[in-house]
Protein backbone atom coordinates (compact mmCIF):
# COMPACT_ATOMS: atom_id res chain seq x y z
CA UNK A 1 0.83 5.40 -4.19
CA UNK A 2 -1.44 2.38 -3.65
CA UNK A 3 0.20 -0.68 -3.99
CA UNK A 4 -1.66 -3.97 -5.46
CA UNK A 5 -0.06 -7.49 -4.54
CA UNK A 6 -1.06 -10.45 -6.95
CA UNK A 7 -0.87 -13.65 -5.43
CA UNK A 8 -1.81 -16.80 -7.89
CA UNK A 9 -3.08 -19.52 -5.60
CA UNK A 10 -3.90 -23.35 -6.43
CA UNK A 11 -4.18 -26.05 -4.00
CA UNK A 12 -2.83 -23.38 -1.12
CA UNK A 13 -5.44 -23.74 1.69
CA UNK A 14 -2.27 -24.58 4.44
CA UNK A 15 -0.53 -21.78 3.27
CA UNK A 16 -2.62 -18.86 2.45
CA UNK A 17 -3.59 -17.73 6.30
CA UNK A 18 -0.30 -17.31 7.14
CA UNK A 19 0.65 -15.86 3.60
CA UNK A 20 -1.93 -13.33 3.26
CA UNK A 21 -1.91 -12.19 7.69
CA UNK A 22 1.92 -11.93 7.50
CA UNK A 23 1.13 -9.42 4.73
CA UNK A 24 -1.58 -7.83 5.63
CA UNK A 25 0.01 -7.04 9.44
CA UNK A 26 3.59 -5.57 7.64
CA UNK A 27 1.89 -3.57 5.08
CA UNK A 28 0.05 -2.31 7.66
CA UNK A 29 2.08 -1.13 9.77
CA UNK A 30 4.08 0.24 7.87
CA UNK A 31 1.01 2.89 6.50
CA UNK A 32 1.08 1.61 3.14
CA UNK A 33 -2.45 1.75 1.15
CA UNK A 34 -2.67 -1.56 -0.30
CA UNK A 35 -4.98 -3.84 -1.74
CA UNK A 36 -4.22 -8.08 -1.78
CA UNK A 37 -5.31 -9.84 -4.90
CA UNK A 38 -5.42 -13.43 -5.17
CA UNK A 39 -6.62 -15.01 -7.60
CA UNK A 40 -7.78 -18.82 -7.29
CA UNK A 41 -7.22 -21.69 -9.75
CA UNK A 42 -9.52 -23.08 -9.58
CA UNK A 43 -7.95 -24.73 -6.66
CA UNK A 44 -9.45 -28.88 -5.95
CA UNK A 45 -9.03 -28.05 -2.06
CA UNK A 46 -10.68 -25.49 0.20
CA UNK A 47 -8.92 -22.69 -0.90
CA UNK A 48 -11.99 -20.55 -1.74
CA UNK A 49 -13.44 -21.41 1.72
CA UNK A 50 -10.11 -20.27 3.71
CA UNK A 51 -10.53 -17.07 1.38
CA UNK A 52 -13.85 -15.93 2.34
CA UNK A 53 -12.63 -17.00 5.72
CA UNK A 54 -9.92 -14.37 5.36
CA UNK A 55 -12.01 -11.53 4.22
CA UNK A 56 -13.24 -10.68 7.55
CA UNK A 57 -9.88 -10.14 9.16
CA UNK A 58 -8.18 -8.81 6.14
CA UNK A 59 -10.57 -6.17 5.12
CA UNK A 60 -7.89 -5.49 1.66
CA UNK A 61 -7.89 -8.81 0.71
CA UNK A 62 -10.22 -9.25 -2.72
CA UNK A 63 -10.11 -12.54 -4.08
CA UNK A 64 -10.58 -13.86 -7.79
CA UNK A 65 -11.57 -17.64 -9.26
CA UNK A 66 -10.01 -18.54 -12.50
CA UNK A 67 -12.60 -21.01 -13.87
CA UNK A 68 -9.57 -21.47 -16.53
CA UNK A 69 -8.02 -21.32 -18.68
CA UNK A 70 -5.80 -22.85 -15.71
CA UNK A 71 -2.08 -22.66 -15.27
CA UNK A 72 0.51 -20.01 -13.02
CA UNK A 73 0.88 -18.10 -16.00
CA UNK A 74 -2.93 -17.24 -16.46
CA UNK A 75 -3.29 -17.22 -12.98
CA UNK A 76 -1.33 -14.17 -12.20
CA UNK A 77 -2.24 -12.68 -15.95
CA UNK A 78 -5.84 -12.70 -13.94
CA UNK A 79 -5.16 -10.58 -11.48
CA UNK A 80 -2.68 -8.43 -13.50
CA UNK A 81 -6.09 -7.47 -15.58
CA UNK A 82 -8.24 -6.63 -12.27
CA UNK A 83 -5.51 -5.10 -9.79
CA UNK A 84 -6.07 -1.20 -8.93
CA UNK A 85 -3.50 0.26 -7.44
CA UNK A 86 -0.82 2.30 -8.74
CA UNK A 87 1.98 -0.40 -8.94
CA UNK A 88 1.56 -4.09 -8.42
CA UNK A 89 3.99 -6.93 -6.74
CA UNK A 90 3.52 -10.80 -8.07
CA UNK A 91 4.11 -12.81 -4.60
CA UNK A 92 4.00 -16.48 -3.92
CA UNK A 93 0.97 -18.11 -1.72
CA UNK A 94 3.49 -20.12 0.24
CA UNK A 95 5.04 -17.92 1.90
CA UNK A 96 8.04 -18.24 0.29
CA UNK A 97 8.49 -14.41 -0.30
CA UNK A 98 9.08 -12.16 2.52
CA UNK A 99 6.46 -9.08 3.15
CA UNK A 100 9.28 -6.85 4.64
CA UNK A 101 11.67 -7.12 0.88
CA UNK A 102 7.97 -5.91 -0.28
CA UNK A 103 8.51 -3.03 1.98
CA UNK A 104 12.03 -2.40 0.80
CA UNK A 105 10.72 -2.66 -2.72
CA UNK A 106 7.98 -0.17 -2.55
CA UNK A 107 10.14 2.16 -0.49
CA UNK A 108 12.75 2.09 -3.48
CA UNK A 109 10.16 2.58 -6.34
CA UNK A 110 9.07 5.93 -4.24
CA UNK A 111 12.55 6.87 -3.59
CA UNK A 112 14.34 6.05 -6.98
CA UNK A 113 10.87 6.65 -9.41
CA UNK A 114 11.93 3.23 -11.36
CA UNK A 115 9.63 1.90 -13.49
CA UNK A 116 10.37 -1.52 -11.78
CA UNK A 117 11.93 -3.38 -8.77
CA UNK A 118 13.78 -6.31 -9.21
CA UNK A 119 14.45 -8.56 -6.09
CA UNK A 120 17.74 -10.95 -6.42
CA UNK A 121 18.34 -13.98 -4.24
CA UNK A 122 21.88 -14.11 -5.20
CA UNK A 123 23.82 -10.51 -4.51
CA UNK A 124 24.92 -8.99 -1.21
CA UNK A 125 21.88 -9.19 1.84
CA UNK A 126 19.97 -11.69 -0.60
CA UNK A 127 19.38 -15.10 1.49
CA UNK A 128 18.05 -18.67 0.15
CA UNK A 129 16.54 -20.81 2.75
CA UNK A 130 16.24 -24.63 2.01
CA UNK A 131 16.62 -24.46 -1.73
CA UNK A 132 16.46 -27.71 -3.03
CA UNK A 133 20.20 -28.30 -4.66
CA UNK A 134 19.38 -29.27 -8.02
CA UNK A 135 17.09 -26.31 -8.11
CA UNK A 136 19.67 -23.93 -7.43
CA UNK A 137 22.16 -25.46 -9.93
CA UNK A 138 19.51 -24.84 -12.67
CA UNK A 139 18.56 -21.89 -11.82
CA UNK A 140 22.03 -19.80 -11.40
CA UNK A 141 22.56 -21.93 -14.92
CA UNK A 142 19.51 -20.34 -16.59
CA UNK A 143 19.55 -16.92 -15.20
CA UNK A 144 23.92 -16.68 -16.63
CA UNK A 145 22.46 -17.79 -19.85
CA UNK A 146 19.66 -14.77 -19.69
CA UNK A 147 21.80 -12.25 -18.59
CA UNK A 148 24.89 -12.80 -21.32
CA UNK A 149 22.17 -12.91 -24.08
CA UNK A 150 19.88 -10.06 -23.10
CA UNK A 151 22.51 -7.66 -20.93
CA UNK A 152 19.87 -7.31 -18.28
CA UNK A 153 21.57 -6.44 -14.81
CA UNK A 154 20.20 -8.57 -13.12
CA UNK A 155 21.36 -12.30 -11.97
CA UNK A 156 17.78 -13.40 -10.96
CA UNK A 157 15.20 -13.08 -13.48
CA UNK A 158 13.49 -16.22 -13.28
CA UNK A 159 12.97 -14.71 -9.61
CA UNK A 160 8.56 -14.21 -9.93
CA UNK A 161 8.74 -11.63 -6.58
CA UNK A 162 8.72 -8.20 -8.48
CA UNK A 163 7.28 -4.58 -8.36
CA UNK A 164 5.90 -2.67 -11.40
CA UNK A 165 4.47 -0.11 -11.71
CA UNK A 166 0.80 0.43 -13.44
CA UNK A 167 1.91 1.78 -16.92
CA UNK A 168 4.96 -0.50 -17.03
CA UNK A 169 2.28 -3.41 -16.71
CA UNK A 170 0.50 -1.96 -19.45
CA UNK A 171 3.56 -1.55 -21.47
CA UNK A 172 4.23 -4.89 -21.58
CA UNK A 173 1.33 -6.59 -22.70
CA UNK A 174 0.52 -8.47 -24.31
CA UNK A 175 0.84 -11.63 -21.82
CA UNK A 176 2.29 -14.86 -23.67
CA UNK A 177 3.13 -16.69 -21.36
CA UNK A 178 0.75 -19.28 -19.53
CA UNK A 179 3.06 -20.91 -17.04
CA UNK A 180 6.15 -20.21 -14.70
CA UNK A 181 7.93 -18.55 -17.93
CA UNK A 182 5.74 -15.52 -17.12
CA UNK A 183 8.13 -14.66 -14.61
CA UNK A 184 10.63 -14.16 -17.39
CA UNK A 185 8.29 -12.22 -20.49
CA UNK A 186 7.72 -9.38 -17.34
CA UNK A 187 11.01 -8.36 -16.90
CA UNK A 188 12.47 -8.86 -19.94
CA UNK A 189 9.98 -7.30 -21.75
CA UNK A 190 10.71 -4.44 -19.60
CA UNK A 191 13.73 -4.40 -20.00
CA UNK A 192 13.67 -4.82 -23.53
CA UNK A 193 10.94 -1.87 -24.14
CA UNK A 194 13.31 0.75 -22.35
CA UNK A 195 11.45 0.52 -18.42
CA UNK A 196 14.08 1.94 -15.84
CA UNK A 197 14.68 -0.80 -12.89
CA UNK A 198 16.39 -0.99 -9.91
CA UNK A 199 17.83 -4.20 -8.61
CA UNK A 200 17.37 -4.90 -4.52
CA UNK A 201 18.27 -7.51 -2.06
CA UNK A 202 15.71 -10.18 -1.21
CA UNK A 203 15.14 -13.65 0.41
CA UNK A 204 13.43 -16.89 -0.25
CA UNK A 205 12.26 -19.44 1.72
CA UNK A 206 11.09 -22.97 1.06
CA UNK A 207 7.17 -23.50 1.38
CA UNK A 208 6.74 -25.54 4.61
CA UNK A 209 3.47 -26.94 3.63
CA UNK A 210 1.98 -28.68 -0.08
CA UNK A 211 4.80 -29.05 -3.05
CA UNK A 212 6.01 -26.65 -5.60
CA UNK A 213 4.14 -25.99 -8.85
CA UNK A 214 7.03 -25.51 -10.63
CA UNK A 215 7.95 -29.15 -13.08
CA UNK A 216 11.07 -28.06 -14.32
CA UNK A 217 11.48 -30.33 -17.51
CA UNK A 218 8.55 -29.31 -18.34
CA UNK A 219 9.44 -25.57 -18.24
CA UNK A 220 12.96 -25.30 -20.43
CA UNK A 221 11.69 -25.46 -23.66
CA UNK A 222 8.67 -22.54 -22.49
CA UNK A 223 11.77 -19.81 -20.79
CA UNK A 224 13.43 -20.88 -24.10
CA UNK A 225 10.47 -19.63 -26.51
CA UNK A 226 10.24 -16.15 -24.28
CA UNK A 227 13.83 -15.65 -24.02
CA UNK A 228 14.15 -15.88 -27.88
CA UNK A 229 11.05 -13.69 -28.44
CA UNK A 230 12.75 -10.99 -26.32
CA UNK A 231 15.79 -11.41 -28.34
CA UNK A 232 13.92 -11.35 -31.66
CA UNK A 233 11.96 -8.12 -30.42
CA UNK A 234 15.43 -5.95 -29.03
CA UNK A 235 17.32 -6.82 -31.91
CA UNK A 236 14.58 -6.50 -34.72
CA UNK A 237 11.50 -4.69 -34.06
CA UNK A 238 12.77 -1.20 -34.37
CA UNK A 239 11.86 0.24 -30.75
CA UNK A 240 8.20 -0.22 -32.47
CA UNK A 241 7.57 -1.65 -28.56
CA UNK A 242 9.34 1.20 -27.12
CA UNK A 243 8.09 3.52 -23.89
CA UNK A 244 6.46 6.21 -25.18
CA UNK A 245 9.24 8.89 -23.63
């Protein structure tokens, strides 16, 4: 099973060699066919010049620019139109997600046949590494709220480092969102439509070079709309949305 990784990059030219080798040498040896997407936002910096840099030691790294619309949302929805493999992982630029977890999440989705893998920060062998405080009260905040409204078992859905397969991509289009709330319409739209998941362990780690993307007040009232459209669709649509069984 080939597995596609979509990375959404903007502004990430200190991040991405490290990023994208780290992955390339752990997929890698561990035999997995693989392809690395990243897709470029039409980043200000020298991003695009550090990616064609890349290309010839990663020979699976194919990269994408986003001439825009621009935003993390459309970013990722970019390379979640051009990936090829047979399941895809979204991963952060900044190394914030670990390419072994991406290992234990592939291995799962072979072993378990899920339709999805869902990595959590916040159960037994997950680890946070420098999260900034206020962050982390938000977020544990937010993700209680999801999971008593929706009854999804998981306690990290805001989390953006997840595997899906091919048709469970497909099953949950179309995209809405155009910012950081896609990491919330994937899985819960999953969820929602009836896609079997599996919840595993993972880490995070706080990006050691640039500054997050993510402007939080900016963000509430965008989770809020996709949380109540995935409410709206489970309790009224009549499994119209439903995977085809």
């Amino acid at each position: 099973m080939k597995l596609s990784v979509v990375i959404p990059a903007y502004n990430e030219e200190e991040s991405l060699p490290e990023t994208l080798n780290s992955l390339y040498k752990t997929l890698s040896q561990h035999g997995i066919e693989h392809e690395i997407c990243v897709t470029n936002d039409n980043s200000k910096d020298n991003t695009e010049q550090v990616l064609k840099d890349l290309q010839k030691s990663i020979p699976t790294l194919v990269y994408y620019t986003n001439k825009g619309p621009n935003g993390f949302g459309y970013a990722i929805r970019y390379g979640l139109e051009r990936f090829s493999g047979d399941c895809v992982a979204v991963m952060m630029a900044d190394m914030s997600d670990s390419p072994e977890d991406l290992v234990l999440y592939y291995n799962t989705m072979l072993e378990q046949n899920v339709d999805a893998v869902f990595g959590s920060r916040f159960i037994k062998g997950g680890k946070v590494y420098d999260y900034p405080k206020v962050k982390l009260y938000i977020n544990r905040v937010a993700n209680f709220v999801i999971k008593l409204l929706t009854g999804i078992k998981t306690n990290d859905t805001t989390n953006a480092f997840k595997l899906y397969k091919k048709e469970t991509i497909e099953g949950v289009k179309p995209f809405m969102s155009a910012h950081f709330n896609l990491t919330v319409e994937l899985p819960l739209k999953a969820f929602v439509r009836g896609y079997t998941y599996t919840v595993v362990p993972n880490s995070w780690t706080n990006r050691k070079y640039g500054e997050s993307k993510l402007k939080i007040k900016e963000m509430g009232s965008r989770y809020f709309f996709i949380l109540l459209y995935c409410l709206i669709e489970k309790s009224f649509s009549r499994g119209d949305y439903m995977k085809k069984k």
